[in-house]
C-alpha atoms as a PDB file:
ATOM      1  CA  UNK A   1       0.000   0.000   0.000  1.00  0.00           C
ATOM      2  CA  UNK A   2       1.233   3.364  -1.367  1.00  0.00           C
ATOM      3  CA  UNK A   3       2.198   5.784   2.155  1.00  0.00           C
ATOM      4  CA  UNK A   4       1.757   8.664  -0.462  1.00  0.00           C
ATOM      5  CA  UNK A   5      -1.989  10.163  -0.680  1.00  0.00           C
ATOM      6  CA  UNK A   6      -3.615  10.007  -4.061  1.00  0.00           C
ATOM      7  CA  UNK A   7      -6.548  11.868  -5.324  1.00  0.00           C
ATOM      8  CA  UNK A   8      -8.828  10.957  -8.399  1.00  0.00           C
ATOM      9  CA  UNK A   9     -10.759  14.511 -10.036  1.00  0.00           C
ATOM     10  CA  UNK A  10     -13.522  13.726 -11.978  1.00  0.00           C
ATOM     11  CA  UNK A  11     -15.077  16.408 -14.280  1.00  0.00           C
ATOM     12  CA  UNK A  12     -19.275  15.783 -14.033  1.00  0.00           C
ATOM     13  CA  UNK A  13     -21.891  17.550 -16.194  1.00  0.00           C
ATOM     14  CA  UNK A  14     -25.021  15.768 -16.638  1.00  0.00           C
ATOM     15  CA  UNK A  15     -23.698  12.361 -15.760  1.00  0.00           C
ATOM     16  CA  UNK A  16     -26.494  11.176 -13.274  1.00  0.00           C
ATOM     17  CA  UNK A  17     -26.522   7.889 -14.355  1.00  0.00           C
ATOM     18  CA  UNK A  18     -23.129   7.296 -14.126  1.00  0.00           C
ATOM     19  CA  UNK A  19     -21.836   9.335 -11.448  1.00  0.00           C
ATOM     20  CA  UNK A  20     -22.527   7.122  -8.210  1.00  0.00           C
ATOM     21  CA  UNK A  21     -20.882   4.115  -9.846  1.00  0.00           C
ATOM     22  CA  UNK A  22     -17.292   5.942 -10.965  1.00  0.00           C
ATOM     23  CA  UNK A  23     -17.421   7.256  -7.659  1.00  0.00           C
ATOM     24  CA  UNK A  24     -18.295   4.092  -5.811  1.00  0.00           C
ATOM     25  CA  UNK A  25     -15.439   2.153  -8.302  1.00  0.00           C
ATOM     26  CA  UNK A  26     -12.437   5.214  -7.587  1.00  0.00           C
ATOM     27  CA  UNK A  27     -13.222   4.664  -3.549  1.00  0.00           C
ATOM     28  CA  UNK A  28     -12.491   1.009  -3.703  1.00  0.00           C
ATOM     29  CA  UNK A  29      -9.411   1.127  -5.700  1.00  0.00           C
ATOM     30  CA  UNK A  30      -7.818   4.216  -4.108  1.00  0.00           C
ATOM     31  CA  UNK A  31      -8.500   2.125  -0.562  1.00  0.00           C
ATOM     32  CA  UNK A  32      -6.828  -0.615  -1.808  1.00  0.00           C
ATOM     33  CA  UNK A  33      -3.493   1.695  -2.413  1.00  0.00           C
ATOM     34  CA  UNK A  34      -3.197   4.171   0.098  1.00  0.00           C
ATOM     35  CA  UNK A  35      -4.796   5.021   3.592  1.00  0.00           C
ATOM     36  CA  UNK A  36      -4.704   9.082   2.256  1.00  0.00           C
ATOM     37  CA  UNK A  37      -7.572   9.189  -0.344  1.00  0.00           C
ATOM     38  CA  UNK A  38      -9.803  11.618  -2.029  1.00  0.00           C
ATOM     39  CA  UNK A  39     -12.044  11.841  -5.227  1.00  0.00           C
ATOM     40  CA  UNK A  40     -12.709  15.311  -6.013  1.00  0.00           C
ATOM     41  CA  UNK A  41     -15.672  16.020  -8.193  1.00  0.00           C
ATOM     42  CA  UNK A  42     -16.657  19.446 -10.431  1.00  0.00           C
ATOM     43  CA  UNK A  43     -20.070  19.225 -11.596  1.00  0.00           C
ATOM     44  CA  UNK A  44     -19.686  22.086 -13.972  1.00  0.00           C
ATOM     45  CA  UNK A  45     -23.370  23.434 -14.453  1.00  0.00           C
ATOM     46  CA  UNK A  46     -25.223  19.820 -14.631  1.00  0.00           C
ATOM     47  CA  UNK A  47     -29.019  20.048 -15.035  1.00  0.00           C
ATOM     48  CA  UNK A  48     -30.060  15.975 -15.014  1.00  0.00           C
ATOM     49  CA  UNK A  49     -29.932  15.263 -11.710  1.00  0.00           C
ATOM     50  CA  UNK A  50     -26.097  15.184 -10.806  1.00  0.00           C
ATOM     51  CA  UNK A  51     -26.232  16.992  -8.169  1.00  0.00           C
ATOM     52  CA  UNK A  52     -28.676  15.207  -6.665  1.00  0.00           C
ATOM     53  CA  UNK A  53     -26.588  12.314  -6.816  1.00  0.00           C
ATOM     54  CA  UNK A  54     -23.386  13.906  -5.638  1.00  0.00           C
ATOM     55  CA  UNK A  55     -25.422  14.878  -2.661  1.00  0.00           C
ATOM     56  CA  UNK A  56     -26.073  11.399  -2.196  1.00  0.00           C
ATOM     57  CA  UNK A  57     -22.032  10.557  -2.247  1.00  0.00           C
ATOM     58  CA  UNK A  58     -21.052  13.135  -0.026  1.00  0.00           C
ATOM     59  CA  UNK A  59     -23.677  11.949   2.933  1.00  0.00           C
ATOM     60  CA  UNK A  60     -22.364   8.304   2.317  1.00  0.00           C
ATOM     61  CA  UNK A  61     -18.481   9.269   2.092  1.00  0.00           C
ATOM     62  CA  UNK A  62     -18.171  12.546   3.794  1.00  0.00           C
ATOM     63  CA  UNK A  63     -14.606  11.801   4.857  1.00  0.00           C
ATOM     64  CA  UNK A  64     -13.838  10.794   1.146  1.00  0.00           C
ATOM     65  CA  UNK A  65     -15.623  12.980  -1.545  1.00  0.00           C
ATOM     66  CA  UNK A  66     -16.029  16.480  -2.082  1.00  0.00           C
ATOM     67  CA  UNK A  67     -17.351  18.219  -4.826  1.00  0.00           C
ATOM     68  CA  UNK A  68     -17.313  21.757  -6.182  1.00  0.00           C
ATOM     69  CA  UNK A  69     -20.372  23.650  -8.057  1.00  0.00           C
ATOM     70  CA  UNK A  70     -19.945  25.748 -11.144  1.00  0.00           C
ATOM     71  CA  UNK A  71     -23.804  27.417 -11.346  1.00  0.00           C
ATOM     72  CA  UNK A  72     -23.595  27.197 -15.302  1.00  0.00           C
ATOM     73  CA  UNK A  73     -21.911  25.047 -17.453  1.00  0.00           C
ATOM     74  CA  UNK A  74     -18.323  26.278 -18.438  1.00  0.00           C
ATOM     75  CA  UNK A  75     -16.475  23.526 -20.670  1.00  0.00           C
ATOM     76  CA  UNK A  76     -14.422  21.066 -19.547  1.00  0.00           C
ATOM     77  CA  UNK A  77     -11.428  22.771 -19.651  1.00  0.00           C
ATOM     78  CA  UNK A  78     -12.312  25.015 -16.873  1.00  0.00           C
ATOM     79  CA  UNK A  79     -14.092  22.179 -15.413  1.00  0.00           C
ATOM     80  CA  UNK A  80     -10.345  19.952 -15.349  1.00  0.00           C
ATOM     81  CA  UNK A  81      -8.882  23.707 -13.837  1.00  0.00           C
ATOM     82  CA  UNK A  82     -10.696  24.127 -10.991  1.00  0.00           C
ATOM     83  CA  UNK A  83     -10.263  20.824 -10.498  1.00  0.00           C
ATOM     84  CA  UNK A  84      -6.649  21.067 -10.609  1.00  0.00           C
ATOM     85  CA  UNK A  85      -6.831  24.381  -8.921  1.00  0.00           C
ATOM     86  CA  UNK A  86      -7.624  22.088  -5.430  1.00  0.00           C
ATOM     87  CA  UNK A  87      -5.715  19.352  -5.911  1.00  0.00           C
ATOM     88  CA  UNK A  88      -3.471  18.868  -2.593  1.00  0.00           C
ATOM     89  CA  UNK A  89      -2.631  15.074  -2.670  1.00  0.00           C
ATOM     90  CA  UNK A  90       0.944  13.488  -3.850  1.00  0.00           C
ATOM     91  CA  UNK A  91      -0.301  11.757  -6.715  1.00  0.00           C
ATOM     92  CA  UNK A  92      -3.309  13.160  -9.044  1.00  0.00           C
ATOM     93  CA  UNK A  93      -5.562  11.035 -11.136  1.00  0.00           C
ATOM     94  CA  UNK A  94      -7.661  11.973 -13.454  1.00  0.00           C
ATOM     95  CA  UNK A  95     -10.928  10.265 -14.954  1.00  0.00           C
ATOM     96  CA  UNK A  96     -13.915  10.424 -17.077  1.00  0.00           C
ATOM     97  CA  UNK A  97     -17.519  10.527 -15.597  1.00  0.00           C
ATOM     98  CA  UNK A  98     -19.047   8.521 -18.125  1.00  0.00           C
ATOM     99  CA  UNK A  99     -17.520   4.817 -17.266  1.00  0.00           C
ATOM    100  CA  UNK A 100     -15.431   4.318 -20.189  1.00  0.00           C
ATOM    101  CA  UNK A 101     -12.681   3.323 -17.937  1.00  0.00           C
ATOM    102  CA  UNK A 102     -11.920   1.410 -15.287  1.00  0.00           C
ATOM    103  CA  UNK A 103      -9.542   2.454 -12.135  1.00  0.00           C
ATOM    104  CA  UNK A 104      -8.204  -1.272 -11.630  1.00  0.00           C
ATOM    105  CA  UNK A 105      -6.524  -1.411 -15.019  1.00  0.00           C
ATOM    106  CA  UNK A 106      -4.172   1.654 -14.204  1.00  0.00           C
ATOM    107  CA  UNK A 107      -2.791  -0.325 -10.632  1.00  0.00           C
ATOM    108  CA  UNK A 108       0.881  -1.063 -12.047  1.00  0.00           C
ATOM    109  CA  UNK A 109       1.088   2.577 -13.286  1.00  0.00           C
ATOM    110  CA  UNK A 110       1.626   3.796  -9.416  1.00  0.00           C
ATOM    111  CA  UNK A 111       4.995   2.897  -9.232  1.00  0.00           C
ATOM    112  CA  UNK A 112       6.185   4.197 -11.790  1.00  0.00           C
ATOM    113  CA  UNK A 113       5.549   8.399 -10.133  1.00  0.00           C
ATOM    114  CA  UNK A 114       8.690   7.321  -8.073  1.00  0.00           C
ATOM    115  CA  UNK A 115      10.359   8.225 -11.215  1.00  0.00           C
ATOM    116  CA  UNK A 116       8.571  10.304 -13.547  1.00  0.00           C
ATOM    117  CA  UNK A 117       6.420  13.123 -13.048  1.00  0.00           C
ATOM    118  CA  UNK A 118       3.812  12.562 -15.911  1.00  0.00           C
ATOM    119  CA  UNK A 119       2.082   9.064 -16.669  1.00  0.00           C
ATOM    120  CA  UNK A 120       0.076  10.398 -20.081  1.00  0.00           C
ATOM    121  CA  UNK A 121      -2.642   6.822 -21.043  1.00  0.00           C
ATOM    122  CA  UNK A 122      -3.545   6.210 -24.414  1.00  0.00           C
ATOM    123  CA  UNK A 123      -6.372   4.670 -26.190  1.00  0.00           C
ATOM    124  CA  UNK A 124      -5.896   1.193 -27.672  1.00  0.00           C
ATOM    125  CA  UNK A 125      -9.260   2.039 -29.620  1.00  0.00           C
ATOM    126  CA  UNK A 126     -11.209   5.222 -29.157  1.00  0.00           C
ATOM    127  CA  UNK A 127     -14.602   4.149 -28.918  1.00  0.00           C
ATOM    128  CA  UNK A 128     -17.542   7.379 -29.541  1.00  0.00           C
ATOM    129  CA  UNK A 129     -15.227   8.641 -32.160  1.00  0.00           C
ATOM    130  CA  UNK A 130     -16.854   9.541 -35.519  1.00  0.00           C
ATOM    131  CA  UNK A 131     -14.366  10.953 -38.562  1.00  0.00           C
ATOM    132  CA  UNK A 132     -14.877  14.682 -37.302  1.00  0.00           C
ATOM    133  CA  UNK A 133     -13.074  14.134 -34.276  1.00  0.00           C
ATOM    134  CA  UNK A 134     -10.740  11.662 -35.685  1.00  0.00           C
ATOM    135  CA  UNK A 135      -9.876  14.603 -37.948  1.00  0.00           C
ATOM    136  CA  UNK A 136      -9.769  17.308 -34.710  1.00  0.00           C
ATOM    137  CA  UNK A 137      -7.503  15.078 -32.925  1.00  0.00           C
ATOM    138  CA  UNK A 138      -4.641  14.347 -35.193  1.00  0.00           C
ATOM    139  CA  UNK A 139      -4.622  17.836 -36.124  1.00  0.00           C
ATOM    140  CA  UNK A 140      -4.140  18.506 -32.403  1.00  0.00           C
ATOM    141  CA  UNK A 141      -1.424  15.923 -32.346  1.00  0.00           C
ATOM    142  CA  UNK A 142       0.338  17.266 -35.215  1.00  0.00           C
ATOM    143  CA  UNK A 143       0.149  20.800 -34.342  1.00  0.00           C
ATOM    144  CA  UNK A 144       1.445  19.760 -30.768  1.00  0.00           C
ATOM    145  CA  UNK A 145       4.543  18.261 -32.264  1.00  0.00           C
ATOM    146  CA  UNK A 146       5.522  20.983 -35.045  1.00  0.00           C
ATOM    147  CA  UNK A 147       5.073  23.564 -32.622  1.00  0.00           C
ATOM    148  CA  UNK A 148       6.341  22.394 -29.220  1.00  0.00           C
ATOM    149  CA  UNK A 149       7.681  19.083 -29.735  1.00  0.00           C
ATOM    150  CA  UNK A 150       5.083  16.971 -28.376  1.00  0.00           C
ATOM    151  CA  UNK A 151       4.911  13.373 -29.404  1.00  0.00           C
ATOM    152  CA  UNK A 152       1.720  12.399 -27.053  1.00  0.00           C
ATOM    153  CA  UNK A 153      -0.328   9.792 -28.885  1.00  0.00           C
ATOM    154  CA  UNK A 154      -3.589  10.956 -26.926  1.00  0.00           C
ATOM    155  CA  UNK A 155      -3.074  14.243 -24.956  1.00  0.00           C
ATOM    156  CA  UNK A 156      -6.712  14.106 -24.137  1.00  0.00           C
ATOM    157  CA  UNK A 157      -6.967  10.943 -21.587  1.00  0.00           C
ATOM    158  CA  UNK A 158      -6.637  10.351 -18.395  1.00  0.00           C
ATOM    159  CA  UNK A 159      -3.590  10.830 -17.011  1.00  0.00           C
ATOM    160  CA  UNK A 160      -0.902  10.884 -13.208  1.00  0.00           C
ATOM    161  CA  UNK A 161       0.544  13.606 -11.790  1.00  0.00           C
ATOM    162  CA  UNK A 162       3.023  14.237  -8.830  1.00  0.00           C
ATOM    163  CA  UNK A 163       1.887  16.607  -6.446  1.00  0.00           C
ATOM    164  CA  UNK A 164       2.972  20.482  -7.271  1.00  0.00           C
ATOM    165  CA  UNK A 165       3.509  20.157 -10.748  1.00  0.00           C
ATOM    166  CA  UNK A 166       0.278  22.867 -11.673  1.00  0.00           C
ATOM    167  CA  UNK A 167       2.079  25.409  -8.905  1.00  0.00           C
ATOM    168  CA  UNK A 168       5.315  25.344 -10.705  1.00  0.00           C
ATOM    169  CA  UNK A 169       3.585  24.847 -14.358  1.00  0.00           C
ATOM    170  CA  UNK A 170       1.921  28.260 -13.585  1.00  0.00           C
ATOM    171  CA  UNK A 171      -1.378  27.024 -15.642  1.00  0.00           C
ATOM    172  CA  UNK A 172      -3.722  29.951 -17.517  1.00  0.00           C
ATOM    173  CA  UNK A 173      -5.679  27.948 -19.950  1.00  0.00           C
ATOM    174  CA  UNK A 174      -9.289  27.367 -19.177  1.00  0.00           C
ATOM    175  CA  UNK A 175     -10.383  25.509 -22.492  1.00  0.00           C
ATOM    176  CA  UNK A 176     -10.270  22.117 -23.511  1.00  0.00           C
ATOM    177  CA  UNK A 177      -6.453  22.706 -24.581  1.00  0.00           C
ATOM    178  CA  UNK A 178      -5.620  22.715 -20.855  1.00  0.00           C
ATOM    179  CA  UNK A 179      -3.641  19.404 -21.038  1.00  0.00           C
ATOM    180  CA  UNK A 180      -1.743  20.726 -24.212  1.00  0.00           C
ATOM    181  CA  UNK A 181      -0.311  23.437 -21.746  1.00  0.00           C
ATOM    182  CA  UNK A 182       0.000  21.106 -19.030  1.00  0.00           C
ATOM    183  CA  UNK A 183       2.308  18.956 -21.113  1.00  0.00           C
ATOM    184  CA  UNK A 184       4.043  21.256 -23.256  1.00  0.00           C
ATOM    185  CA  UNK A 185       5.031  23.269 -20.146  1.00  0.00           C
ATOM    186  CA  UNK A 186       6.343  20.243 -18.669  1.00  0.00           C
ATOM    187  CA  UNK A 187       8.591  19.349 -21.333  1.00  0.00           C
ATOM    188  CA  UNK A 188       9.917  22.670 -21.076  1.00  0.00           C
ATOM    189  CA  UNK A 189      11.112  22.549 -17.731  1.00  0.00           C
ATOM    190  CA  UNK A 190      12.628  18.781 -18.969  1.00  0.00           C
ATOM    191  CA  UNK A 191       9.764  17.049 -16.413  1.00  0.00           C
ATOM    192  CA  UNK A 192       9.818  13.417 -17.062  1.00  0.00           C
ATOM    193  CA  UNK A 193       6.923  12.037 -19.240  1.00  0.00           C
ATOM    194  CA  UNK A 194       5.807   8.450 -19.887  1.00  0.00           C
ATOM    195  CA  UNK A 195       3.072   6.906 -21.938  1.00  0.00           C
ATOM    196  CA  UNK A 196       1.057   3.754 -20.867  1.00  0.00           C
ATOM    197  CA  UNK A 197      -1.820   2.022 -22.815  1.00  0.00           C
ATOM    198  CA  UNK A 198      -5.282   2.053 -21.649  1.00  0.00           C
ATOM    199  CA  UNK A 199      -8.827   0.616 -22.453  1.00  0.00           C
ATOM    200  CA  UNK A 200     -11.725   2.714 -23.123  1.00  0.00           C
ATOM    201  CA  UNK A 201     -15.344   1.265 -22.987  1.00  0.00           C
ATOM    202  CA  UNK A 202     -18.087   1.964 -24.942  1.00  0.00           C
ATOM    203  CA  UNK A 203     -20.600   4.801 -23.272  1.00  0.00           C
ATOM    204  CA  UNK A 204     -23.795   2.699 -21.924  1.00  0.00           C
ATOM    205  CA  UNK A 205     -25.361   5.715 -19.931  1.00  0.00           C
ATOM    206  CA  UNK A 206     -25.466   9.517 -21.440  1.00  0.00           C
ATOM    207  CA  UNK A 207     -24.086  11.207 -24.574  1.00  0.00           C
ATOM    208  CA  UNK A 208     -20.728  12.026 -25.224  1.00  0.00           C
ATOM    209  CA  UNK A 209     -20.111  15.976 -25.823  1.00  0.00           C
ATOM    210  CA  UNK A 210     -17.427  15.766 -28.017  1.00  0.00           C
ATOM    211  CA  UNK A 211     -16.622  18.628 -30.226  1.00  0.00           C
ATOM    212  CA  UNK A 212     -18.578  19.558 -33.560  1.00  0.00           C
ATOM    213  CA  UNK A 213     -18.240  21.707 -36.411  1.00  0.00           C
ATOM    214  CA  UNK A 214     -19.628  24.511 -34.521  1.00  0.00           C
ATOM    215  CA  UNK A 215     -16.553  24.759 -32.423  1.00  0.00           C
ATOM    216  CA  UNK A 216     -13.701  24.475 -35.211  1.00  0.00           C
ATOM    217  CA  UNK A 217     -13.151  27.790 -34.696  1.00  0.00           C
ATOM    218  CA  UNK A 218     -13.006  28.216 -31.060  1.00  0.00           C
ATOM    219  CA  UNK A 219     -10.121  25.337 -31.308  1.00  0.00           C
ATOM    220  CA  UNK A 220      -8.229  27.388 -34.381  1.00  0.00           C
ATOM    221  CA  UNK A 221      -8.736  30.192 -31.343  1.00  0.00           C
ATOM    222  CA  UNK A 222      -7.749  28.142 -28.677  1.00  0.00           C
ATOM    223  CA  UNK A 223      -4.552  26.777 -30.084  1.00  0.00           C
ATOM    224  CA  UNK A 224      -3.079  29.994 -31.037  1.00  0.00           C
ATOM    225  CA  UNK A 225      -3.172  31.169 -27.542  1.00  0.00           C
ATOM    226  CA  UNK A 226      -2.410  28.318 -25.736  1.00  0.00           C
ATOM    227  CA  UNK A 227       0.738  28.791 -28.164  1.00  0.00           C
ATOM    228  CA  UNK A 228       1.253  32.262 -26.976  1.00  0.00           C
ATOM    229  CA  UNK A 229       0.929  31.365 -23.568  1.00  0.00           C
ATOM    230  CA  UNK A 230       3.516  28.529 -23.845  1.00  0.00           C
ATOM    231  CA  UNK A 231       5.930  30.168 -26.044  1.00  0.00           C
ATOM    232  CA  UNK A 232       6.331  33.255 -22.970  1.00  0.00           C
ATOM    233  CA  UNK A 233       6.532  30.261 -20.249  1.00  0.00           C
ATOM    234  CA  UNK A 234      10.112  30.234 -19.440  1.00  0.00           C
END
């Protein structure tokens, strides 16, 4: 069992049918690794019932889950910063609401934060993925690697951090290219970054929000300032 604390953040909006059982799955594995434990929940702006249900997980777990309210629905990348924002345990671990993944798979990865300070998963199949975002995210990729270097297969999963590393990365972003900044920042200051593989399920509850057409735009937007931001980060 790990002696270091270790905190899962989970990003919620509209996710009432899933919400209780991520939750339920994180406690057991985190219990099963350290005796310092937290899941940390944003429900950013849900209007299904969420919060009814994180209500429910807070009575049962008070020791063990706290969440924070955003009124309205602001995206997930602010969603992943305030999450981030109130971190405080050694090891951070991110993951979906929506039960595409499963905590016990990522066990083995643990050990290896006594050497690196990034574990970035990837996708052995992206499952809710139709051509448009196929398209969106190897354009991400390859604009991540002509312009700072990156060579992340899948900057967008979940992912393990060592405690302090958002202090010292001195985040800004609050879009969806949060984890761009996050990584390209680290590779900066020559942070040690490993990938892992990873299974993703197929959604049973809910609707994925992934992006559509409607937002190309906003990401052209996006990824010229989270370029400007990264290119002044010294």
């Amino acid at each position: 069992m790990q002696s270091k604390s270790i905190e899962i953040v989970i990003p919620c909006h509209n996710e009432a049918d899933n919400i209780i059982e991520i939750v339920v799955r994180s406690l057991v594995w985190l219990k099963k690794h350290t005796e310092t434990y937290r899941v940390l929940i944003v429900d950013d702006g849900s209007t299904d019932g969420s919060q009814e249900k994180l209500l429910e997980l807070i009575k049962l777990y008070p020791e063990h889950v706290a969440v924070i309210y955003h009124p309205t629905n602001l995206g997930i990348g602010q969603a992943w910063r305030t999450l981030y924002d109130n971190t405080s345990a050694d090891i951070i671990f991110t993951c979906p609401a929506d039960l595409q993944f499963d905590p016990e798979e990522f066990s083995p990865a643990i050990e290896h934060l006594d050497r690196v300070d990034i574990i970035s998963f990837y996708r052995n199949k992206k499952q809710d993925y139709n051509w448009f975002r196929n398209l969106l995210s190897w354009g991400n990729k390859k604009f991540n690697k002509i312009f700072f270097g990156l060579n992340i297969r899948d900057i967008n999963w979940t992912k393990m951090y060592k405690k302090g590393l958002f202090e010292e990365l001195k985040l800004e972003s609050k879009t969806s290219l949060l984890e761009t900044e996050i990584l390209a920042k680290a590779k900066k200051k020559n942070k040690i970054i490993i990938e892992l593989s990873s299974n993703q399920y197929e959604r049973i509850n809910g609707e994925s929000e992934g992006s559509g057409g409607k937002n190309t735009l906003k990401v052209l937007k996006d990824l010229f300032n989270v370029y400007r931001i990264i290119k002044k980060f010294k």
